[in-house]
C-alpha atoms as a PDB file:
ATOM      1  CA  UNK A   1     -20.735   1.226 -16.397  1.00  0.00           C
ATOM      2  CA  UNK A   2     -18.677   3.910 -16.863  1.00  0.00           C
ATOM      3  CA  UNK A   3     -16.404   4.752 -19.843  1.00  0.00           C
ATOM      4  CA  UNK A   4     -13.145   2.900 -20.141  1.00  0.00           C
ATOM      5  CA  UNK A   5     -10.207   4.101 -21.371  1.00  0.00           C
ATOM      6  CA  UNK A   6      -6.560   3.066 -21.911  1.00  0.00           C
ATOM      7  CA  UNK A   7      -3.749   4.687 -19.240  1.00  0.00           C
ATOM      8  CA  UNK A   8      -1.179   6.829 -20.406  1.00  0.00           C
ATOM      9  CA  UNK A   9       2.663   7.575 -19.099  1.00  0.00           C
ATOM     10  CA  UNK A  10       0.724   9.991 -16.354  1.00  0.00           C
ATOM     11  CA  UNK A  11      -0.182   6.234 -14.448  1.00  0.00           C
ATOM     12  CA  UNK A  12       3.573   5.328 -14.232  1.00  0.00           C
ATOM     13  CA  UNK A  13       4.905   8.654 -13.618  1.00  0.00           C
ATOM     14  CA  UNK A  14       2.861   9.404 -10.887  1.00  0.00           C
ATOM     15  CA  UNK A  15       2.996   6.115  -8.778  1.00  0.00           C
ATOM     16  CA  UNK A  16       7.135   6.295  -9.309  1.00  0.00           C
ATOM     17  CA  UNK A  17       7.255   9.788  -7.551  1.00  0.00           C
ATOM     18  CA  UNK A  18       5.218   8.531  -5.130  1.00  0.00           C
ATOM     19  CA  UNK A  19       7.026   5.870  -3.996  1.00  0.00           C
ATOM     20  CA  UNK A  20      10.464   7.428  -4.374  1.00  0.00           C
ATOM     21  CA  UNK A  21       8.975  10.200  -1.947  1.00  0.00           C
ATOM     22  CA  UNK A  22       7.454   7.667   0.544  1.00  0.00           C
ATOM     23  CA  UNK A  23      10.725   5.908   0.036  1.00  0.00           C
ATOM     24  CA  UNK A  24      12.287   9.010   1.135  1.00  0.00           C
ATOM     25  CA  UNK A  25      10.193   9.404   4.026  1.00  0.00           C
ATOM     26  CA  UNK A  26      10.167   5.986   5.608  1.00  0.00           C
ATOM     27  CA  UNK A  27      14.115   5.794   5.154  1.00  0.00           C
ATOM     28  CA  UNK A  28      14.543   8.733   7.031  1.00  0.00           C
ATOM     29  CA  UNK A  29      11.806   8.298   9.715  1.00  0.00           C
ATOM     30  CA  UNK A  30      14.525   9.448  12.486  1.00  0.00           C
ATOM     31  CA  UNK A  31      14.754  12.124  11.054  1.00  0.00           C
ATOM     32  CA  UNK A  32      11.215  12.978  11.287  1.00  0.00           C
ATOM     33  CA  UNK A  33      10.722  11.679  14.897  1.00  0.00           C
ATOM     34  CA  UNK A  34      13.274  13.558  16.174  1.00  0.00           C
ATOM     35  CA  UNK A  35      11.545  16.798  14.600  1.00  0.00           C
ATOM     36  CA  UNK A  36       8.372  16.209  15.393  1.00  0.00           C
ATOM     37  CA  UNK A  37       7.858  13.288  17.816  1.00  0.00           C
ATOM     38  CA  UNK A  38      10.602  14.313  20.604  1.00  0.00           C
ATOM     39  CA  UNK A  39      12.207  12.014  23.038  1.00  0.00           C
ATOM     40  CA  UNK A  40      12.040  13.329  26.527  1.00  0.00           C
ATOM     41  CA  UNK A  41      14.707  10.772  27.320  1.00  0.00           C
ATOM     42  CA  UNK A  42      18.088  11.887  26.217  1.00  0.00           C
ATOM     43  CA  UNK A  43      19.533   8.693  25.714  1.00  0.00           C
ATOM     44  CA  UNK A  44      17.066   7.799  23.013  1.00  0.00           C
ATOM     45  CA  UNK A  45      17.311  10.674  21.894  1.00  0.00           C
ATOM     46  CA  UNK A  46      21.099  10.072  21.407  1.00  0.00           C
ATOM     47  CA  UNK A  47      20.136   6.949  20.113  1.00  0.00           C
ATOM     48  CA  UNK A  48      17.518   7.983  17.248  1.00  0.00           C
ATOM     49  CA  UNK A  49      20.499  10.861  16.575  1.00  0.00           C
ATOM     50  CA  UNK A  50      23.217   8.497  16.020  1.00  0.00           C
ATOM     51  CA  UNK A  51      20.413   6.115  14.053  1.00  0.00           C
ATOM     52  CA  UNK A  52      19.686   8.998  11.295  1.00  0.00           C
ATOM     53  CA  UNK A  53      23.267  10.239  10.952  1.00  0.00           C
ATOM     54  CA  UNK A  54      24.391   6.740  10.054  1.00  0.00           C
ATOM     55  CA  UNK A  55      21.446   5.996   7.850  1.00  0.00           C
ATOM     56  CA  UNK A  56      21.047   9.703   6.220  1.00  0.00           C
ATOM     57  CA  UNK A  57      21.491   9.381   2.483  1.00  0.00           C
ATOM     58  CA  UNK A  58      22.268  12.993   2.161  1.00  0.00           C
ATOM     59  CA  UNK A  59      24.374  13.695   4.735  1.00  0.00           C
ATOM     60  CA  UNK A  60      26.260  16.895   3.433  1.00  0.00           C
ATOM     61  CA  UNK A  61      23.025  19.164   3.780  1.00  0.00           C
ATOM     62  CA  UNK A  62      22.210  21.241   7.111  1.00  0.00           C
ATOM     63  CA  UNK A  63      18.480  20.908   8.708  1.00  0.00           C
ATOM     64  CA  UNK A  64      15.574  23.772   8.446  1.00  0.00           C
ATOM     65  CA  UNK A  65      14.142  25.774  10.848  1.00  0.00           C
ATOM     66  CA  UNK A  66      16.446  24.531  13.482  1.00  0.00           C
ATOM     67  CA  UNK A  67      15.657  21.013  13.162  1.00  0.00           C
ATOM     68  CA  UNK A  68      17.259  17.726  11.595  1.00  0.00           C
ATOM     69  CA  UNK A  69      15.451  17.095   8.560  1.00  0.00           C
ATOM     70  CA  UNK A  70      16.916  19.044   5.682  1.00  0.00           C
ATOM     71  CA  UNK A  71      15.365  20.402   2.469  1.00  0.00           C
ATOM     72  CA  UNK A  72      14.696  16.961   0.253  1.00  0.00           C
ATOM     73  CA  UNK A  73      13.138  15.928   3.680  1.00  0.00           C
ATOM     74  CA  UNK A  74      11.026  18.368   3.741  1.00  0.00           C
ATOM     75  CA  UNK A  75      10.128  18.183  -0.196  1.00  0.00           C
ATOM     76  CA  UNK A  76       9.487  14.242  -0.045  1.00  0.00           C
ATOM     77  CA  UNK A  77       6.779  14.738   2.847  1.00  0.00           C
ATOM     78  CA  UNK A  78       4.850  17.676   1.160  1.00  0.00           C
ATOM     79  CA  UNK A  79       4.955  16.287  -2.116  1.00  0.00           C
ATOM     80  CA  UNK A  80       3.382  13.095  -1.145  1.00  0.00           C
ATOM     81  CA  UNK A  81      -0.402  14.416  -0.701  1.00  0.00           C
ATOM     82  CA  UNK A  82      -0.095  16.534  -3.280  1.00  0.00           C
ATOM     83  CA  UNK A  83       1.115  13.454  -5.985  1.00  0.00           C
ATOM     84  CA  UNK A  84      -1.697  11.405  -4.025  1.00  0.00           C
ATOM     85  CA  UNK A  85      -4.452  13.612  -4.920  1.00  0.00           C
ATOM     86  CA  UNK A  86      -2.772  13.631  -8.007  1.00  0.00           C
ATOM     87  CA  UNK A  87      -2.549  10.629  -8.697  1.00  0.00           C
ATOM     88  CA  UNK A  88      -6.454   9.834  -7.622  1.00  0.00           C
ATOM     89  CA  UNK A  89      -7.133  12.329 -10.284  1.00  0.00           C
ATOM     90  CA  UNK A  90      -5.372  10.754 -13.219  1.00  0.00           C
ATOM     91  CA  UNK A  91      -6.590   7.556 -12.310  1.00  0.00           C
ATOM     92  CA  UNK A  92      -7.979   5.468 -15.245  1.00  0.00           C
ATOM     93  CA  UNK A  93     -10.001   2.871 -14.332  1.00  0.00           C
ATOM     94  CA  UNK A  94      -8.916  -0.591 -16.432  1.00  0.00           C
ATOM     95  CA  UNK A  95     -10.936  -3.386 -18.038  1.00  0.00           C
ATOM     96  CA  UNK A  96     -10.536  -5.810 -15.761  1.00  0.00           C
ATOM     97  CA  UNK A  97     -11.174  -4.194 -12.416  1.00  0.00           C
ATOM     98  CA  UNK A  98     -14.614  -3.484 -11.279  1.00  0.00           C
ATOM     99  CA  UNK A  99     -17.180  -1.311 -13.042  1.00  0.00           C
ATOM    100  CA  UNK A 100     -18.693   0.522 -10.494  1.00  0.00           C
ATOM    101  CA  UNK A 101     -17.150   3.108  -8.177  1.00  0.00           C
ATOM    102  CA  UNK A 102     -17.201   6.523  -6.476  1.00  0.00           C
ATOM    103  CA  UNK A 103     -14.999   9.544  -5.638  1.00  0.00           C
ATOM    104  CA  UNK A 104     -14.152   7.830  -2.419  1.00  0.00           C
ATOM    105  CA  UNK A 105     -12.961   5.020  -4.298  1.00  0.00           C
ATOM    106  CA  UNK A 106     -10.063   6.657  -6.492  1.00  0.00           C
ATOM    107  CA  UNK A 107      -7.751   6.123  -2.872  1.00  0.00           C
ATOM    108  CA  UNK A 108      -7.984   2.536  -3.089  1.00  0.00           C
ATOM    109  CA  UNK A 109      -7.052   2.371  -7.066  1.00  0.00           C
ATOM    110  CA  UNK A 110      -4.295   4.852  -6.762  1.00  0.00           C
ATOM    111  CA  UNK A 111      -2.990   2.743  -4.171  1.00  0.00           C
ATOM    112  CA  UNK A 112      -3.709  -0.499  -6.289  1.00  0.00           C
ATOM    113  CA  UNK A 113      -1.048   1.338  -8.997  1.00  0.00           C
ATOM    114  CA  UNK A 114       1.600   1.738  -6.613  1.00  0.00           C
ATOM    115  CA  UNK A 115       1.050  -1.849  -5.172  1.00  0.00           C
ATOM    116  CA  UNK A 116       1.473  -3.139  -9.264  1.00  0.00           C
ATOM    117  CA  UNK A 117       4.596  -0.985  -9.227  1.00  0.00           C
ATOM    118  CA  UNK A 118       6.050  -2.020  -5.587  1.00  0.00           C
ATOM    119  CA  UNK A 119       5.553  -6.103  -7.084  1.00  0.00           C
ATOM    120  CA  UNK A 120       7.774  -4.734 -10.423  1.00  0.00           C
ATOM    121  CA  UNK A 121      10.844  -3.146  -8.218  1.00  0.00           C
ATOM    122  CA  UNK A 122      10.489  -6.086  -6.180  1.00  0.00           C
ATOM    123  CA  UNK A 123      10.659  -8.361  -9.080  1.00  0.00           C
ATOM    124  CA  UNK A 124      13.893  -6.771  -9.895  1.00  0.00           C
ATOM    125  CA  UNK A 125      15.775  -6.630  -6.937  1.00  0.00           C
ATOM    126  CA  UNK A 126      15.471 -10.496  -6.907  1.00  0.00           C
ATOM    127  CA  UNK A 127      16.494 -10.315 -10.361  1.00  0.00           C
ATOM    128  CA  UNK A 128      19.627  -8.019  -9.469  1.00  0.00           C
ATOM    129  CA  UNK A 129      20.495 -10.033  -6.462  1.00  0.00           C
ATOM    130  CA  UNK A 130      20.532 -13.949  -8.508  1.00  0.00           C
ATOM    131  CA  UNK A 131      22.700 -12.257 -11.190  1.00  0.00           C
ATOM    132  CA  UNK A 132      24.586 -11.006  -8.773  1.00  0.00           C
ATOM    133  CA  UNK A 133      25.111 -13.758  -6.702  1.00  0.00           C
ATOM    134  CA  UNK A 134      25.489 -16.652  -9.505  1.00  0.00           C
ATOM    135  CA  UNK A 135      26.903 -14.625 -12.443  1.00  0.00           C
ATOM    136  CA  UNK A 136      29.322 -12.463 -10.690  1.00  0.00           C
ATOM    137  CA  UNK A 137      29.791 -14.321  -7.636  1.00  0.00           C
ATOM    138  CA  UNK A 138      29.272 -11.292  -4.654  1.00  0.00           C
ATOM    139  CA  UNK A 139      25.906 -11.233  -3.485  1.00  0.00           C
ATOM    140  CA  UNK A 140      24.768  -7.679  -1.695  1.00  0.00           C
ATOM    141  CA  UNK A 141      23.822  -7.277   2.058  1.00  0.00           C
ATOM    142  CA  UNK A 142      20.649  -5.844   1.126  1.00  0.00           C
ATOM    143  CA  UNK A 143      18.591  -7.197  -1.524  1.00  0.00           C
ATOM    144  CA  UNK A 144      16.696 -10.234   0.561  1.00  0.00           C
ATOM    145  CA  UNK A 145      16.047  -7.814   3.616  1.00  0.00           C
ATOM    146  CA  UNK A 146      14.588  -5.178   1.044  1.00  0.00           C
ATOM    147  CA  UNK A 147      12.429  -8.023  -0.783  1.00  0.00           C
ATOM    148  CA  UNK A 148      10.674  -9.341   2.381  1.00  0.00           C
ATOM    149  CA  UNK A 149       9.993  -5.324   3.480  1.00  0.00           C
ATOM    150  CA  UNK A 150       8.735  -3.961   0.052  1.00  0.00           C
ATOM    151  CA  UNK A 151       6.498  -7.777   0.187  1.00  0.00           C
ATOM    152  CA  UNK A 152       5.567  -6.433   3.623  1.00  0.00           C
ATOM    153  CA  UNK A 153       3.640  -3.315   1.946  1.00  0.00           C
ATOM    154  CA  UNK A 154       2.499  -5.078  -1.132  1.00  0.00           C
ATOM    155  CA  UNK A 155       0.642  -7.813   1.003  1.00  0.00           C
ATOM    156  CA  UNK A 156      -1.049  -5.515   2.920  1.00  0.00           C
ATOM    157  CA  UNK A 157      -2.059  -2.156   0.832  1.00  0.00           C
ATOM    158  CA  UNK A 158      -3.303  -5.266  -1.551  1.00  0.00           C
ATOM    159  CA  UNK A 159      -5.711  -5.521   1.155  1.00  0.00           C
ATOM    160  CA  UNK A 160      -7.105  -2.302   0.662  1.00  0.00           C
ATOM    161  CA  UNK A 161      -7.234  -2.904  -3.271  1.00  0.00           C
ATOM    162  CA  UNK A 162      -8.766  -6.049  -3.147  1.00  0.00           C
ATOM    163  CA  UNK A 163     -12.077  -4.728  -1.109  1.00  0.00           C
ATOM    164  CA  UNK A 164     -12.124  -2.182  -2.994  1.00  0.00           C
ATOM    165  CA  UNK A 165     -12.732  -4.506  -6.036  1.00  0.00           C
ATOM    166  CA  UNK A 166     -14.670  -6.973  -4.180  1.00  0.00           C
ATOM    167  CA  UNK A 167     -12.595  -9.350  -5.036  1.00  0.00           C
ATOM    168  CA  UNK A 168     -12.107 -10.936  -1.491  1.00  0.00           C
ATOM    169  CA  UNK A 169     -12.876 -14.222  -0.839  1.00  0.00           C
ATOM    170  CA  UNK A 170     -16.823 -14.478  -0.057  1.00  0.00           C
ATOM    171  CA  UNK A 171     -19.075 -17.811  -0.135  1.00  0.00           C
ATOM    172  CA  UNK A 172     -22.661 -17.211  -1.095  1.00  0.00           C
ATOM    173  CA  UNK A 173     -24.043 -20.549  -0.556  1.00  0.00           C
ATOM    174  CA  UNK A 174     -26.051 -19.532   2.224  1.00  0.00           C
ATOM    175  CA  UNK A 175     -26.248 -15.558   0.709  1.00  0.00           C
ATOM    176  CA  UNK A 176     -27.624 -16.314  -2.832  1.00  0.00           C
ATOM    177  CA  UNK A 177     -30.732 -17.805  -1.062  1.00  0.00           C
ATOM    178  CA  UNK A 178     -31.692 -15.148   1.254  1.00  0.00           C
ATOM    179  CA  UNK A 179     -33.927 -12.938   0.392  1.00  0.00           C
ATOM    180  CA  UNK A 180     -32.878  -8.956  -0.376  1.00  0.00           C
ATOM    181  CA  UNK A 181     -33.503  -7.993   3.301  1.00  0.00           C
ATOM    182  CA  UNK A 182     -31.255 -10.857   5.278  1.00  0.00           C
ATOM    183  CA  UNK A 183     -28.942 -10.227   2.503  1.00  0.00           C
ATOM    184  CA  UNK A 184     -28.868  -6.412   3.515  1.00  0.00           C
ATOM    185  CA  UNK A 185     -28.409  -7.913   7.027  1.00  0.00           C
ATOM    186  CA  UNK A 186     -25.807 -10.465   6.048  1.00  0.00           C
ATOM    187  CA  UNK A 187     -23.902  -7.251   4.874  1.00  0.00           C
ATOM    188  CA  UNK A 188     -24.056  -4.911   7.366  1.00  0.00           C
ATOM    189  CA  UNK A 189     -23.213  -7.853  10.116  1.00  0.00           C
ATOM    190  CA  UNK A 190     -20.173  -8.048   7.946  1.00  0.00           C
ATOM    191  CA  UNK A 191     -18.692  -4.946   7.872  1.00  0.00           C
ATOM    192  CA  UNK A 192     -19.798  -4.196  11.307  1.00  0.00           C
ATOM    193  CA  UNK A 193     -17.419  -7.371  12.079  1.00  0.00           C
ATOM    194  CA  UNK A 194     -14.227  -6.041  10.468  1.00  0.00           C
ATOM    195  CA  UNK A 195     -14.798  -2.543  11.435  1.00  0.00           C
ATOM    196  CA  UNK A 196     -15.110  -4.391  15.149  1.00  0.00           C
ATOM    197  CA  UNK A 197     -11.988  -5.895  14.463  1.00  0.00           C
ATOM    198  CA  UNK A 198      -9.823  -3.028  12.969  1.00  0.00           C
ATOM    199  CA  UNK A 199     -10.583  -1.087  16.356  1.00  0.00           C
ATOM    200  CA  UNK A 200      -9.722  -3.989  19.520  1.00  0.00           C
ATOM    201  CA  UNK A 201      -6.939  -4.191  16.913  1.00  0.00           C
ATOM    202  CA  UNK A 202      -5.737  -0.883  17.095  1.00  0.00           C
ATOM    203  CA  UNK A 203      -6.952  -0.608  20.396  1.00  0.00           C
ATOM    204  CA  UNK A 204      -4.942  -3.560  21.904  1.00  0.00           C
ATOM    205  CA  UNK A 205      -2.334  -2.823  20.029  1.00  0.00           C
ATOM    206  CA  UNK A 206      -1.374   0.690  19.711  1.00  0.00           C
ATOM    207  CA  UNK A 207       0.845   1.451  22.272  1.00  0.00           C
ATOM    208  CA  UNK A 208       3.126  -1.035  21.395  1.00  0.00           C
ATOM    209  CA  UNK A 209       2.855  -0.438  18.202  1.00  0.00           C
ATOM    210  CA  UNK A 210       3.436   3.211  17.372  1.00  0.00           C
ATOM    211  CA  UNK A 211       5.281   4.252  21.256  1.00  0.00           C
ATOM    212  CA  UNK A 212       7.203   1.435  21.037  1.00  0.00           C
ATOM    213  CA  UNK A 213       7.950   0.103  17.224  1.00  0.00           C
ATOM    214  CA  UNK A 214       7.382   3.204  15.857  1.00  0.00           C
ATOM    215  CA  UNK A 215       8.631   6.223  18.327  1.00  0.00           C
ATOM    216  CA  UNK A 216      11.658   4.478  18.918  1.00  0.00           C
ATOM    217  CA  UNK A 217      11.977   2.941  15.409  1.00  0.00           C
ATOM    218  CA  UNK A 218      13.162  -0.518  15.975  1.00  0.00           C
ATOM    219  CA  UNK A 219      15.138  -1.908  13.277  1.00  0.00           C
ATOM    220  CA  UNK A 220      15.601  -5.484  11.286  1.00  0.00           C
ATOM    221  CA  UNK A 221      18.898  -6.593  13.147  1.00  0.00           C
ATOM    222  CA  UNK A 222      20.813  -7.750   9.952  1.00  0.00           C
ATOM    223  CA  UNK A 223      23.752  -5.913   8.260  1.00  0.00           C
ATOM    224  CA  UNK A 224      21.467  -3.884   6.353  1.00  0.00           C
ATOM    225  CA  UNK A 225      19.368  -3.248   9.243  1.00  0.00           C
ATOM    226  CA  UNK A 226      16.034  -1.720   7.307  1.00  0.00           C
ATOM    227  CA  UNK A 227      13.067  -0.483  10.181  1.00  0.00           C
ATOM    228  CA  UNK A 228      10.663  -3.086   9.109  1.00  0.00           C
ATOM    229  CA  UNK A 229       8.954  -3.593  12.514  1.00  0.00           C
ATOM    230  CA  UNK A 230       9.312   0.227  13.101  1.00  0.00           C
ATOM    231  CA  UNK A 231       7.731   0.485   9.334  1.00  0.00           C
ATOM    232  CA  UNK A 232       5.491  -3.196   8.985  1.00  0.00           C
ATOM    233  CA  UNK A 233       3.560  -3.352  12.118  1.00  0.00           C
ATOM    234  CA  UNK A 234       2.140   0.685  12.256  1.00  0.00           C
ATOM    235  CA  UNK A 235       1.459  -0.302   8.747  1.00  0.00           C
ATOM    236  CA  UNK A 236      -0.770  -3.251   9.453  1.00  0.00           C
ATOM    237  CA  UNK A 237      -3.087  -0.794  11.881  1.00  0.00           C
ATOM    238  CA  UNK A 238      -3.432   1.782   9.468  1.00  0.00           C
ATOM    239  CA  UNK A 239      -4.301  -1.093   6.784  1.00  0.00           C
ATOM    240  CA  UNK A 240      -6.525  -2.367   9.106  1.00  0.00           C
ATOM    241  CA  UNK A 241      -8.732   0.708   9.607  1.00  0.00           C
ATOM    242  CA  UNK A 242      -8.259   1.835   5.642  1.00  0.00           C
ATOM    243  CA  UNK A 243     -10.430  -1.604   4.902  1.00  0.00           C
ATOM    244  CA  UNK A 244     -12.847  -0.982   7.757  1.00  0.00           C
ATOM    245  CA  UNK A 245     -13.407   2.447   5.996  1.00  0.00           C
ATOM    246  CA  UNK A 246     -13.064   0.818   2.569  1.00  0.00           C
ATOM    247  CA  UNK A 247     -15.969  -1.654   3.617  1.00  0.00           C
ATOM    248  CA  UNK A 248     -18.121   0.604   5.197  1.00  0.00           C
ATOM    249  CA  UNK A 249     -18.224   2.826   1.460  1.00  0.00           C
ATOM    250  CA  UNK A 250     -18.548  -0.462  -0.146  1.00  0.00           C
ATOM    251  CA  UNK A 251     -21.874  -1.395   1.755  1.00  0.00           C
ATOM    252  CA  UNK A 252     -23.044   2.290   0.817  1.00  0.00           C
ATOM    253  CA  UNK A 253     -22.033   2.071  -2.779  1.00  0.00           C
ATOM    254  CA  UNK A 254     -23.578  -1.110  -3.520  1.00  0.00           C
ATOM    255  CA  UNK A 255     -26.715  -0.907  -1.225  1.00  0.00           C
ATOM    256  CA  UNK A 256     -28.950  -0.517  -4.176  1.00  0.00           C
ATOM    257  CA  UNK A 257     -27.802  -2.663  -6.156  1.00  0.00           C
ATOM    258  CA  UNK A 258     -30.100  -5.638  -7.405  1.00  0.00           C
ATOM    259  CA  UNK A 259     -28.088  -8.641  -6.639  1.00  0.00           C
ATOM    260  CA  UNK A 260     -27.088  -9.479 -10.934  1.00  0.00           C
ATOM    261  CA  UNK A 261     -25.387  -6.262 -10.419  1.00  0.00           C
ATOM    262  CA  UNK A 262     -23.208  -7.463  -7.397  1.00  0.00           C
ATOM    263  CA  UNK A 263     -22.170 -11.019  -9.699  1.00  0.00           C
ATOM    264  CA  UNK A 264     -18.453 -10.276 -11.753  1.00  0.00           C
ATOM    265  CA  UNK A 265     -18.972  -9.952 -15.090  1.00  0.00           C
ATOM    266  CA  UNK A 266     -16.961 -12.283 -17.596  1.00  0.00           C
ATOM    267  CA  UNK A 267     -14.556  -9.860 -19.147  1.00  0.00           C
ATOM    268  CA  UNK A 268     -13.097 -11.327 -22.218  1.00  0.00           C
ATOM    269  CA  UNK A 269      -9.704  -9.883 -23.826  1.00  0.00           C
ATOM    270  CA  UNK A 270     -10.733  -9.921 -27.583  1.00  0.00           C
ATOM    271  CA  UNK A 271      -7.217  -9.715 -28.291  1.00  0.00           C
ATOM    272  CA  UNK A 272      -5.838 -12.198 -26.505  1.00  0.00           C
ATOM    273  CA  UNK A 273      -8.314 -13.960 -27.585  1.00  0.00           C
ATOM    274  CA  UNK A 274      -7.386 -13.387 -31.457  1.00  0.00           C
ATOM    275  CA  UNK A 275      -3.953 -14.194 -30.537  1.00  0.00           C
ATOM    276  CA  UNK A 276      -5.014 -17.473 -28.812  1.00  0.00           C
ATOM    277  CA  UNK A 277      -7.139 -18.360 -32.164  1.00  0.00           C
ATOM    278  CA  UNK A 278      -4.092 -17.236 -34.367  1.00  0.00           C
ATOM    279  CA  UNK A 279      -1.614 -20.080 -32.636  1.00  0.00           C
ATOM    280  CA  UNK A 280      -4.002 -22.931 -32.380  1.00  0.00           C
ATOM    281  CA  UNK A 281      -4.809 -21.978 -36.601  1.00  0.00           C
ATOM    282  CA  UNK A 282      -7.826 -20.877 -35.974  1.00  0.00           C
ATOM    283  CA  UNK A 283     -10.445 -18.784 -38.086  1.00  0.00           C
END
């Protein structure tokens, strides 16, 4: 097991720019399409153009290089790989989340930070919204639209957290009593299953997904109007494939492994569990 340690203000700094830069980026997808994904029709064209210049949060600046997106544009999407490889880096690995893992796996914890941070902004935009709407009486246009998109993300880049953690829902009734080698096969049927899946998903999928959704960035409807099927459903592919990869490095990582190594250990918070003793009167 490898050497635990507690996380510092690097593990909230980090995640924040992150997600203010993919913030950034999603927000202004039309932006981006119409720089480097084209229409050949003009009158989507027109209509992605008319799309960003109503939705542009920094209207007042002039594009680069001859193209829409302007200079925070540009600085959100090169900043976010270099604060994800970051942001692997700093990782600290916590307590409670399992012992074991490799370089590969640093992706899936980084992304398991901004996931925790995604549930705390949406915890308070439900918060700002019901004092809002029962203190102050005026409700917004955007908070309940904003809430079921940032859920959208946290329910599935959870996904990729929880196989990373192997903490998935699995029933070894059958399993425990196999012996190593049809356990070995149990595993590799398994991940050849969702890797099976992730592609005919993507496969069936794609063009209606990413030319259609996507390329033409469909948005909610409401009065806010966010892109969550333009944003949501690409999302769910890419998901989809990140936990066939995620599995595959699982069934490498853990190949070895005598099967006590595979069970959870019992982690026990000694101070919560002084605390616990404390308000019951305990010694």
């Amino acid at each position: 097991m490898k050497e635990q340690k507690s996380g510092g203000l690097r593990e909230w700094v980090i995640p924040v720019a992150f997600a203010v830069c993919a913030g950034w980026v999603i927000w202004h997808g039309p932006a981006y399409i119409l720089d480097f994904f084209p229409h050949a029709n003009e009158s989507m064209t027109a209509q992605i153009t008319e799309l960003h210049e109503r939705k542009d949060v920094s209207p007042g600046l002039s594009g680069m290089f001859g193209g829409i997106m302007d200079i925070i544009d540009w600085a959100a999407l090169l900043l976010l790989p270099i604060l994800l490889v970051v942001g692997m880096r700093s990782v600290v690995h916590a307590q409670m989340e399992y012992p074991d893992y490799t370089r590969f796996d640093y992706f899936a914890l980084f992304i398991g930070r901004v996931v925790m941070l995604l549930i705390i902004i949406m915890t308070l935009v439900m918060l700002y919204e019901v004092f809002l709407r029962y203190v102050i009486e005026a409700p917004t246009l955007w908070a309940n639209e904003l809430t079921l998109w940032i859920a959208g993300f946290v329910f599935l880049l959870s996904g990729l957290y929880a196989m990373q953690q192997r903490c998935h829902i699995r029933i070894f009734i059958l399993y425990d009593i196999l012996p190593r080698p049809l356990r070995h096969a149990c595993d590799v049927i398994s991940v050849l299953m969702i890797c099976l899946f992730a592609f005919f998903l993507v496969y069936g999928s794609y063009k209606q997904v990413f030319a259609i959704k996507f390329h033409r960035w469909e948005m909610f409807g409401t009065a806010f109007d966010p892109p969550i099927p333009a944003t949501i459903q690409p999302m769910i592919l890419i998901v989809a494939v990140l936990v066939a990869i995620q599995a595959v490095a699982n069934l490498i990582a853990d190949w070895d492994k005598q099967p006590t190594e595979m069970e959870e250990p019992d982690i026990i918070d000694e101070e919560e569990l002084e605390a616990i003793k404390k308000s019951v009167g305990a010694k």
